[in-house]
Protein backbone atom coordinates (compact mmCIF):
# COMPACT_ATOMS: atom_id res chain seq x y z
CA UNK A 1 -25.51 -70.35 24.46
CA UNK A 2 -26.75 -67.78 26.58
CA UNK A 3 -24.43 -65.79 28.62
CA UNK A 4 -24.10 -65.58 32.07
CA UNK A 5 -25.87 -62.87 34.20
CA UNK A 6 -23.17 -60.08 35.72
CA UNK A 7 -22.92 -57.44 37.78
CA UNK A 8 -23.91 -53.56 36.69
CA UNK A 9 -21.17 -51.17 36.43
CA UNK A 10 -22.58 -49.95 39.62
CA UNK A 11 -21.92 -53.27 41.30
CA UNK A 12 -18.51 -53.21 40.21
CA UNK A 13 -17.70 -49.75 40.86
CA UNK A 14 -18.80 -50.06 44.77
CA UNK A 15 -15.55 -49.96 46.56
CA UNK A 16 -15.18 -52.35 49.48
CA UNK A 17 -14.57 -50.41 52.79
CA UNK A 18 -10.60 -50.06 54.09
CA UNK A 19 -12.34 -49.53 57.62
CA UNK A 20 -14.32 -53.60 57.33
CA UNK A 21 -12.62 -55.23 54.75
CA UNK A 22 -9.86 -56.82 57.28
CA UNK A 23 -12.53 -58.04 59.43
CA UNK A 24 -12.42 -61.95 58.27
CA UNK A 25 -8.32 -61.23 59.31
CA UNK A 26 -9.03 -60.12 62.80
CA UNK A 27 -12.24 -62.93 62.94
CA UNK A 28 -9.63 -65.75 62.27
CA UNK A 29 -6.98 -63.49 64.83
CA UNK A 30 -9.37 -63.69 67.47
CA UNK A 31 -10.60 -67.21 66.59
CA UNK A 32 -6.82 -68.48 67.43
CA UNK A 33 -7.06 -66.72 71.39
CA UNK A 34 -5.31 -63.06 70.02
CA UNK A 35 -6.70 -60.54 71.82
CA UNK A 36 -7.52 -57.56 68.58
CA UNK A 37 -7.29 -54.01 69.37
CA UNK A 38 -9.61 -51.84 67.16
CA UNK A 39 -8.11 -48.97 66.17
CA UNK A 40 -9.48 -49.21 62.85
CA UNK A 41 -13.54 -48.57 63.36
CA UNK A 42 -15.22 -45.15 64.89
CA UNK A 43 -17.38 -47.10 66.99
CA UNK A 44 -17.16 -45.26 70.67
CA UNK A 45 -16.71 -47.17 73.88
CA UNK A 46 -18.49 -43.90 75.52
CA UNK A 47 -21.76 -44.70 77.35
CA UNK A 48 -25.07 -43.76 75.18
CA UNK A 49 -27.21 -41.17 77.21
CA UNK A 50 -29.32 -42.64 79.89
CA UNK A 51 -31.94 -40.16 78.37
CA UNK A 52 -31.88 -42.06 74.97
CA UNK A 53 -31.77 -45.39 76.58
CA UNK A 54 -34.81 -44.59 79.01
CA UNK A 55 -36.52 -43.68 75.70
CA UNK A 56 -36.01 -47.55 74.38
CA UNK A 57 -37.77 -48.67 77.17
CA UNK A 58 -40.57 -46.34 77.75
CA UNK A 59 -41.63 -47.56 74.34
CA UNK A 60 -44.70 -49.42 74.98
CA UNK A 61 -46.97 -49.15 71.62
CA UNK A 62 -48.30 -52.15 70.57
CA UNK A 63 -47.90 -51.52 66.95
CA UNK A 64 -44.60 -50.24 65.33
CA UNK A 65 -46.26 -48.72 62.46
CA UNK A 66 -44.64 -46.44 59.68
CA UNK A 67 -43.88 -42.75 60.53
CA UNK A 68 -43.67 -39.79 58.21
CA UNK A 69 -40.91 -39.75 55.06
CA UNK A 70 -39.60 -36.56 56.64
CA UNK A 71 -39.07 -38.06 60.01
CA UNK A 72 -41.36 -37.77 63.12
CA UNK A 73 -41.99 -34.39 64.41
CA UNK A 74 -40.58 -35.38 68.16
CA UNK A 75 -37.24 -35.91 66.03
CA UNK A 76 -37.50 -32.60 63.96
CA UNK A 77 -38.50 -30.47 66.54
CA UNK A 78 -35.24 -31.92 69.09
CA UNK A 79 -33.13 -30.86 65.79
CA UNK A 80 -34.52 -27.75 65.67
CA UNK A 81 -34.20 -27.13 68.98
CA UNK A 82 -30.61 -28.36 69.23
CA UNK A 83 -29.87 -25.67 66.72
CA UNK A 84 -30.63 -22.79 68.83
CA UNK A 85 -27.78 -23.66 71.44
CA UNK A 86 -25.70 -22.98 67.86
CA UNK A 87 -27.18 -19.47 67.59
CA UNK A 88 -28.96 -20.84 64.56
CA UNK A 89 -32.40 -20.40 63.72
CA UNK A 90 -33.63 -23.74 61.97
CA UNK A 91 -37.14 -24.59 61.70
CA UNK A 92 -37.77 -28.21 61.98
CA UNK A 93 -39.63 -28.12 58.26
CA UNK A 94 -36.15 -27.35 57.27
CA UNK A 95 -34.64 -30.97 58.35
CA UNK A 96 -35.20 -34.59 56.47
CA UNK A 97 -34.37 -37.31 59.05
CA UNK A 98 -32.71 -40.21 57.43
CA UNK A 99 -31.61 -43.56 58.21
CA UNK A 100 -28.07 -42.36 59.56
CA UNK A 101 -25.51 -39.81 58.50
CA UNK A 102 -25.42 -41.80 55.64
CA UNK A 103 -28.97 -41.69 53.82
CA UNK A 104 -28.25 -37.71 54.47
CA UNK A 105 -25.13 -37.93 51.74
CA UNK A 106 -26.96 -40.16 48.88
CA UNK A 107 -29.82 -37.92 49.65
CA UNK A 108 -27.78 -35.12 48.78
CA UNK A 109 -25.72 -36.68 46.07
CA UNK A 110 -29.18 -38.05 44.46
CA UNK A 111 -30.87 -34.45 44.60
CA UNK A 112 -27.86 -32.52 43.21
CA UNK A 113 -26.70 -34.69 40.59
CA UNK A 114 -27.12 -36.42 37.27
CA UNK A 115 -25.08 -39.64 36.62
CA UNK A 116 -21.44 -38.09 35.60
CA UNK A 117 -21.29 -35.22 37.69
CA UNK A 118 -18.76 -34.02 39.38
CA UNK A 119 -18.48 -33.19 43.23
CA UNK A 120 -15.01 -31.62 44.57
CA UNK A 121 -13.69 -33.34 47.74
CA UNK A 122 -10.72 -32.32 49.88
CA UNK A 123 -8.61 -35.51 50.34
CA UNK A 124 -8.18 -38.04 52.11
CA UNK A 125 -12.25 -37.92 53.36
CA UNK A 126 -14.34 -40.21 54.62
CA UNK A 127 -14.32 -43.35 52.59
CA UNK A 128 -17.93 -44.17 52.51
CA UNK A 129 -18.25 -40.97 49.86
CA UNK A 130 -17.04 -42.55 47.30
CA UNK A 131 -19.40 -45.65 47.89
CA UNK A 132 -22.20 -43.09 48.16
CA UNK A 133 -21.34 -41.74 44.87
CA UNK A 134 -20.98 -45.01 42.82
CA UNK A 135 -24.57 -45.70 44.19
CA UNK A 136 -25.21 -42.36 42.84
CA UNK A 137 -22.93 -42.59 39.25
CA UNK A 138 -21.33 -39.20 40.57
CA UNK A 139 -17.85 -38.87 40.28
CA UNK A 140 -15.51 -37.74 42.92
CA UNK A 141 -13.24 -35.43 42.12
CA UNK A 142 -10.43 -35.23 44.55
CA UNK A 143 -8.47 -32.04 46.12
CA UNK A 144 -5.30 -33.17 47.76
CA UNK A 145 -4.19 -31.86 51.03
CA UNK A 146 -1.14 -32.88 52.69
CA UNK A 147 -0.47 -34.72 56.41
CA UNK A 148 2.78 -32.19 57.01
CA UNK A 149 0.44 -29.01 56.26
CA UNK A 150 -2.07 -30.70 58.48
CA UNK A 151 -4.57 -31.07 56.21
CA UNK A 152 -5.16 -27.58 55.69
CA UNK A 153 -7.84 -26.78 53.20
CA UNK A 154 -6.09 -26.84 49.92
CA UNK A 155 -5.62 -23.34 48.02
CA UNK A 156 -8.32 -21.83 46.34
CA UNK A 157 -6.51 -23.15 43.27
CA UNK A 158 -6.55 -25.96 43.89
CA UNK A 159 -10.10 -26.43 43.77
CA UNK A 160 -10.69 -23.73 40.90
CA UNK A 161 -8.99 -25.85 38.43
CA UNK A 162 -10.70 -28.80 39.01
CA UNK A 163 -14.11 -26.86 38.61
CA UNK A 164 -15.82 -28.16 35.24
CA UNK A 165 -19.60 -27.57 33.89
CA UNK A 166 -20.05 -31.15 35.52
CA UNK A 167 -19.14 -30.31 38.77
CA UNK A 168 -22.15 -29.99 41.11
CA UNK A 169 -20.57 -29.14 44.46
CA UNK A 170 -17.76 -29.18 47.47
CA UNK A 171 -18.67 -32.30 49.66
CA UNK A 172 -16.52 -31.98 52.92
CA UNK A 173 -16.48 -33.11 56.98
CA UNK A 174 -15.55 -30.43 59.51
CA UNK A 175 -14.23 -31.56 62.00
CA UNK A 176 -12.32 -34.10 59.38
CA UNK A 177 -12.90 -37.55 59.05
CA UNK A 178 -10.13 -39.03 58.37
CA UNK A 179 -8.27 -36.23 59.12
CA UNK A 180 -8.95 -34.73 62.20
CA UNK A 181 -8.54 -31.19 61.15
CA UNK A 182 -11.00 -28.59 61.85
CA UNK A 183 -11.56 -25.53 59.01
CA UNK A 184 -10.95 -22.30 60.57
CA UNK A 185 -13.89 -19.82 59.59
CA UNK A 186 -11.84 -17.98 57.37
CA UNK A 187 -11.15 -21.50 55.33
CA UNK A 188 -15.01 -21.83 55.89
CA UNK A 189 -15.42 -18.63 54.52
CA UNK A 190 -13.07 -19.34 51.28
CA UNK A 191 -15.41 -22.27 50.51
CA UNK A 192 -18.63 -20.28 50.98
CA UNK A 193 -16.71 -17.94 48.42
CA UNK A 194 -16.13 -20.61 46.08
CA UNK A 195 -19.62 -22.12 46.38
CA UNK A 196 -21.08 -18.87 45.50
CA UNK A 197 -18.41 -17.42 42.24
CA UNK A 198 -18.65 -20.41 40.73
CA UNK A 199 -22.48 -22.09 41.36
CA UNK A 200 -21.77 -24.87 43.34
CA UNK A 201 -23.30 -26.60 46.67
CA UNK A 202 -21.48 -27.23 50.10
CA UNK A 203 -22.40 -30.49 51.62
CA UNK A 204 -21.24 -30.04 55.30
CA UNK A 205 -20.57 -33.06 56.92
CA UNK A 206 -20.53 -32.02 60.81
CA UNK A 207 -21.19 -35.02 62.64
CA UNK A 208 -17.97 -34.33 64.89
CA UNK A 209 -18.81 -30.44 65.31
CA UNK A 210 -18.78 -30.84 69.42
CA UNK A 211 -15.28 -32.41 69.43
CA UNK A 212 -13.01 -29.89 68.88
CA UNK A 213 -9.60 -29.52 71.08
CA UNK A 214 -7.02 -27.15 72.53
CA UNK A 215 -9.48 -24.05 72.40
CA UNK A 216 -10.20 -24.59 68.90
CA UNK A 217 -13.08 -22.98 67.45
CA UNK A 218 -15.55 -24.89 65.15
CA UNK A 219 -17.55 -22.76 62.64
CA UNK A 220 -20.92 -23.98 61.40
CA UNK A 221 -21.69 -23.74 57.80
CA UNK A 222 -24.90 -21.98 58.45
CA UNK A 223 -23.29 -19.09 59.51
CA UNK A 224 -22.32 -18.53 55.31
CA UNK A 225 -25.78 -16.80 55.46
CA UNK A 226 -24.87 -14.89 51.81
CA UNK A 227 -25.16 -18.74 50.05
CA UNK A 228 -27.73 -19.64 52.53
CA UNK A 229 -29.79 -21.71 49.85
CA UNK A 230 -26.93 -23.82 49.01
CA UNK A 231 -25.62 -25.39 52.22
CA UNK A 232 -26.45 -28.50 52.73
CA UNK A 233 -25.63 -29.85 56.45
CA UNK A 234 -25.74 -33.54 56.92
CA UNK A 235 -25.58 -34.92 60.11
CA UNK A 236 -26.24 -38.08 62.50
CA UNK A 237 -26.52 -38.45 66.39
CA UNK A 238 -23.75 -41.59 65.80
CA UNK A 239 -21.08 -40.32 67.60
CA UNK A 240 -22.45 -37.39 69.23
CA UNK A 241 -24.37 -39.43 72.01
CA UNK A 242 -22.31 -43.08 70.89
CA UNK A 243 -25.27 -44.01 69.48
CA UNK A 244 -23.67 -46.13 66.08
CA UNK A 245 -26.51 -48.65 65.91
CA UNK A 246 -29.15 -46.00 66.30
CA UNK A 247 -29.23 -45.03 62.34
CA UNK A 248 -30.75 -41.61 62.60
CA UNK A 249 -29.36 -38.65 61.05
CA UNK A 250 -30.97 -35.89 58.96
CA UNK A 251 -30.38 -33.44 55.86
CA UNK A 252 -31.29 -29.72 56.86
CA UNK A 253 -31.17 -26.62 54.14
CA UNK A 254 -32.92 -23.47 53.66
CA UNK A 255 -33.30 -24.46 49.82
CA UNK A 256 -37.03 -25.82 49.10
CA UNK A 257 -36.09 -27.48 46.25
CA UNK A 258 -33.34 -29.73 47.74
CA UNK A 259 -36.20 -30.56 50.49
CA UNK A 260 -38.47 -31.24 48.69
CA UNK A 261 -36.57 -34.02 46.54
CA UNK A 262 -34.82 -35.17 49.59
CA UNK A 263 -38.74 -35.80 50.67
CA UNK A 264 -39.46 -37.89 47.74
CA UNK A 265 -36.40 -39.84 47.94
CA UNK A 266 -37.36 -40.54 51.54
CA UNK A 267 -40.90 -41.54 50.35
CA UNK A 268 -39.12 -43.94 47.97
CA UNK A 269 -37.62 -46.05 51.52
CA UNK A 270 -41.27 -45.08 53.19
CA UNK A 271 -39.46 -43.66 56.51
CA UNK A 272 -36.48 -44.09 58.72
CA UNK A 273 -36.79 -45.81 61.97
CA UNK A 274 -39.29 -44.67 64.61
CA UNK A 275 -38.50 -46.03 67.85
CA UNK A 276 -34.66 -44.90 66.90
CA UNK A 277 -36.10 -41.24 65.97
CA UNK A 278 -37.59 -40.78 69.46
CA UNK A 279 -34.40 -41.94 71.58
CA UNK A 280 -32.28 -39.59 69.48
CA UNK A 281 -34.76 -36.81 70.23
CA UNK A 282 -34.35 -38.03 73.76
CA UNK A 283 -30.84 -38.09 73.25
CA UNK A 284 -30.71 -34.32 72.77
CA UNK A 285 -32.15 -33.84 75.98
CA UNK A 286 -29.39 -34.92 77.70
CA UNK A 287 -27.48 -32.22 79.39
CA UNK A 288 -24.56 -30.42 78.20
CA UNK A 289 -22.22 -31.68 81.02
CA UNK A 290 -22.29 -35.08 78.98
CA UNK A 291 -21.32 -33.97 75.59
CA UNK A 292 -18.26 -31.80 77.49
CA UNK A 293 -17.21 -34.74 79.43
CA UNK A 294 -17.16 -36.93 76.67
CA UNK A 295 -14.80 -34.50 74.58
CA UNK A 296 -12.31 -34.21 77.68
CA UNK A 297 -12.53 -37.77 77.41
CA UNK A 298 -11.39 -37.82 73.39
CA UNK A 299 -8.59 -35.14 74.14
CA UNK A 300 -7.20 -37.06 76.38
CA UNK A 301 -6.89 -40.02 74.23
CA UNK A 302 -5.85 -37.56 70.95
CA UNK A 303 -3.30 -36.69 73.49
CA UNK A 304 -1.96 -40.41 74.34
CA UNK A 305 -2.27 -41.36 70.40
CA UNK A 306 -0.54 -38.26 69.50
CA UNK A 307 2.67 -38.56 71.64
CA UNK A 308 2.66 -42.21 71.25
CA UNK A 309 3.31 -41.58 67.39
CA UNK A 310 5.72 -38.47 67.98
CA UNK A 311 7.87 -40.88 69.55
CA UNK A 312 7.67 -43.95 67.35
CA UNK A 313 10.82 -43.41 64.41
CA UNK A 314 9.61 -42.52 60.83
CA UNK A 315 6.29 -41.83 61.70
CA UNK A 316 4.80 -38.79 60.36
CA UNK A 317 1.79 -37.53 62.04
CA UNK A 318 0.03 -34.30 63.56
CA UNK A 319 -1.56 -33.37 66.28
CA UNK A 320 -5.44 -33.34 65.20
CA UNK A 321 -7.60 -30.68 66.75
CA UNK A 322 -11.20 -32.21 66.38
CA UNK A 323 -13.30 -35.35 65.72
CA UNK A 324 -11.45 -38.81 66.93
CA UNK A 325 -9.10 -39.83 64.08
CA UNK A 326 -5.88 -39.06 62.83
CA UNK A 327 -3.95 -40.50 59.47
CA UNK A 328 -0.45 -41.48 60.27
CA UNK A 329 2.46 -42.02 57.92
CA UNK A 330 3.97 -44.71 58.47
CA UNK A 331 7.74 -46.18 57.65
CA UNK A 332 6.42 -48.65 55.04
CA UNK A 333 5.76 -49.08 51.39
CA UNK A 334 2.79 -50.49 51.76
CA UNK A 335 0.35 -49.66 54.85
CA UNK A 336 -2.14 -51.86 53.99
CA UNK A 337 0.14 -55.31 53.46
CA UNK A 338 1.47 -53.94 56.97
CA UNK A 339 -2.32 -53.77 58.52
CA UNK A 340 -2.93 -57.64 57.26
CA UNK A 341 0.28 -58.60 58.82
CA UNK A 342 -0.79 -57.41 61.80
CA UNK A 343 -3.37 -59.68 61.95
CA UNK A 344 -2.16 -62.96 60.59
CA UNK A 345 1.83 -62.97 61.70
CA UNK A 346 2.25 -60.46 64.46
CA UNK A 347 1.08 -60.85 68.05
CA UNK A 348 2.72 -59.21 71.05
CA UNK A 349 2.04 -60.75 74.14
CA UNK A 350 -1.09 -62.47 72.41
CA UNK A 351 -2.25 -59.73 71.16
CA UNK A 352 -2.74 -57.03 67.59
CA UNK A 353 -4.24 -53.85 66.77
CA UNK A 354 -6.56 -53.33 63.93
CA UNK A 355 -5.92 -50.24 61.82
CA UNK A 356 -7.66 -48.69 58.56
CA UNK A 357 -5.09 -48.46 55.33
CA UNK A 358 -5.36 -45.23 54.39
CA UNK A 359 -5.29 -46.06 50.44
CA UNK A 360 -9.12 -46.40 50.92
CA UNK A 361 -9.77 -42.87 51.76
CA UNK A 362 -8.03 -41.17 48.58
CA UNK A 363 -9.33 -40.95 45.44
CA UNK A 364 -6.00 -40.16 43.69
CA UNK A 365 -4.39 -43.19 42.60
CA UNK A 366 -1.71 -44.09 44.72
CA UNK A 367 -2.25 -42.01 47.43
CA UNK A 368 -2.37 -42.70 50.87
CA UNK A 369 0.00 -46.01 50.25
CA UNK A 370 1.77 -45.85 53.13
CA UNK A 371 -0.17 -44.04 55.76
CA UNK A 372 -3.52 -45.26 57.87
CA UNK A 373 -6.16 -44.03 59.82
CA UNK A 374 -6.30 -45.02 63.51
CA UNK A 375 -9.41 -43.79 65.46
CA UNK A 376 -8.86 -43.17 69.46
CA UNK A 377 -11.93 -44.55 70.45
CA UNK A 378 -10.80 -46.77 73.12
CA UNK A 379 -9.98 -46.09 77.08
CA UNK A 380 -6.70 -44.58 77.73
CA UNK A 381 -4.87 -47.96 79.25
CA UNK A 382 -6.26 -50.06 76.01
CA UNK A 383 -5.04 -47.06 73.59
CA UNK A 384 -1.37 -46.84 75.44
CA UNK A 385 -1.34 -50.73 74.98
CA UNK A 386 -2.31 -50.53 71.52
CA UNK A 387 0.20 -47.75 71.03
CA UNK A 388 2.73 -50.25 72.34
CA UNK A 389 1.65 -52.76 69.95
CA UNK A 390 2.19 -50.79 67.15
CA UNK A 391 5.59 -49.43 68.11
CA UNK A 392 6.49 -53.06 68.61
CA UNK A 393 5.36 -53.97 64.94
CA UNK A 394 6.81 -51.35 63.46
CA UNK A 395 10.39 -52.60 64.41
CA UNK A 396 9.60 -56.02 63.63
CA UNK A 397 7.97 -55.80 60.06
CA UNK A 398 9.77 -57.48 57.47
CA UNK A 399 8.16 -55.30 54.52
């Protein structure tokens, strides 16, 4: 008899995502008349730039043909360009666009590493990394830091005794996702050291790097100019300009060698997007007014979430100083059991939030059981009923 076709290793090994895997909960939710807070997704609620928008509907070509591998040279060139306000000098042959921040980090994952590799991440991160690097057979290899230190960096020590002839390199976001945190440049500095003593690659995830708070100062990775040829800085105009359903982003490095492969992988999927390409280069056109309005805009929400959650008993959380997210400890045993009750049992006044378990964000078994990620991306009224919501829960959760 013959046996019956299964799944790769790789199929298996794909983690489903803590920030959609509730969704069919809040579908049925809403289905019943509960009105769903979403607390749980970074999608913004900010308007996209008129400038990219425009650029939608100037496009008038009556052929939407395929564009370069390495992204069209509109996009490149608004990159480039974008750089300089940074002080940086980066020639548009030194950017890959991608489809979305995303593409950037396989990209970089696929270029870097052979299947069993090891990549050092300070934890909790982004959650999509470790889908990234099953798609990739890399292994993730986390570096706990800890919600009542703020999620400092960890200690050089941390990270030198995880180092192993596997490992490849440090993959982190500044400002953090889920985190919130933002690396002073002296912690930017200790991983630049660390890169260079022991061989290794920084991937810089900096999608967030204009929302910083409270007169925090964000350092680029470029500026590690001694290990210029192995940063890696991945990036997407996502949340930047609130431009999610865009799917541009790009990989930019001084190291040929890491362009050049990313440019083969990119001739693999042809090319990203065109007409998206040339409304993000439009979006970078739009004046720097918006981008400063929109991060007023996030503090003052940080600042709602924040003092919501100071006041709320047993919660442990800090005060994050960049991006839009913050992980929250919560007085549970199980966060995640907590988030689906939310969604099938509680409603107050007809209505739920919608928040990420945290589990799905740390690597280390066990960690992040009782905590989740709650991203401030709505108006302040919604947030401050949300807030309520959760306060109300809190008290009334059986678990």
């Amino acid at each position: 008899m013959k046996t019956k076709p299964g799944l790769s290793r790789r199929g298996v090994a794909v983690p489903a995502s803590p920030i959609r895997r509730l969704v069919p909960y809040a579908d049925r939710a809403k289905a019943a008349g509960a009105k769903i807070y979403h607390l749980n997704i970074g999608q913004p609620d900010i308007p996209t730039p008129r400038e990219m928008i425009r650029a939608y509907q100037a496009f008038t070509a009556e052929v939407l043909a395929y564009g370069p591998s390495q992204g069209i040279p509109e996009f490149r060139r608004a990159v480039s360009t974008y750089w300089k306000g940074w002080g940086i000098e980066l020639p548009a042959e030194q950017v890959i666009a991608t489809t979305g921040g995303s593409e950037a980090i396989l990209f970089a994952l696929l270029a870097l590493c052979d299947p069993g590799d090891e990549v050092l991440v300070p934890e909790p991160f982004y959650t999509n990394y470790l889908g990234f690097a099953a798609v990739a057979s890399v292994n993730v290899v986390p570096v706990p830091a800890r919600v009542d230190d703020g999620f400092r960096l960890p200690p050089d020590a941390e990270f030198t005794r995880r180092i192993t002839p596997r490992t490849r390199a440090i993959l982190f976001s500044n400002p953090g996702n889920p985190t919130g945190a933002v690396y002073t440049a002296a912690e930017l500095r200790r991983l630049g050291n660390l890169a260079g003593e022991h061989g290794l690659f920084l991937l810089a995830d900096e999608v967030y790097r204009e929302f910083v708070y409270d007169g925090a100062q964000f350092t680029n990775v470029f500026t590690l100019t001694d290990i210029a040829d192995r940063v890696i800085v991945l990036d997407s105009v996502s949340k930047r300009y609130s431009a999610c359903g865009a799917r541009v982003g790009y990989l930019a490095t001084r190291n040929e060698a890491v362009l050049d492969a990313s440019l083969r992988l990119g001739q693999a999927r042809l090319c990203p997007p065109t007409v998206d390409q040339l409304a993000a280069a439009a979006a970078y056109t739009a004046p720097p007014s918006y981008l400063e309005a929109v991060r007023v805009e996030y503090q003052a929400r940080r600042d709602i979430l924040y003092q919501t959650l100071a006041n709320i008993p047993g919660v442990t959380a800090f005060k994050p100083a960049g991006a839009f997210y913050t992980v929250a400890k919560l007085p549970v045993a199980d966060a995640e059991k907590f988030a689906i009750w939310l969604l099938t049992d509680f409603r107050h006044d007809g209505a739920s939030v919608m928040v990420a378990p945290a589990n799905g964000f740390y690597a280390t078994p066990g960690g992040g059981q009782d905590e989740v990620r709650i991203a401030y991306v709505l108006k302040g009224e919604d947030l401050k009923a949300a807030m309520a919501i959760l306060a109300a829960a809190l008290r009334a959760f059986p678990g």
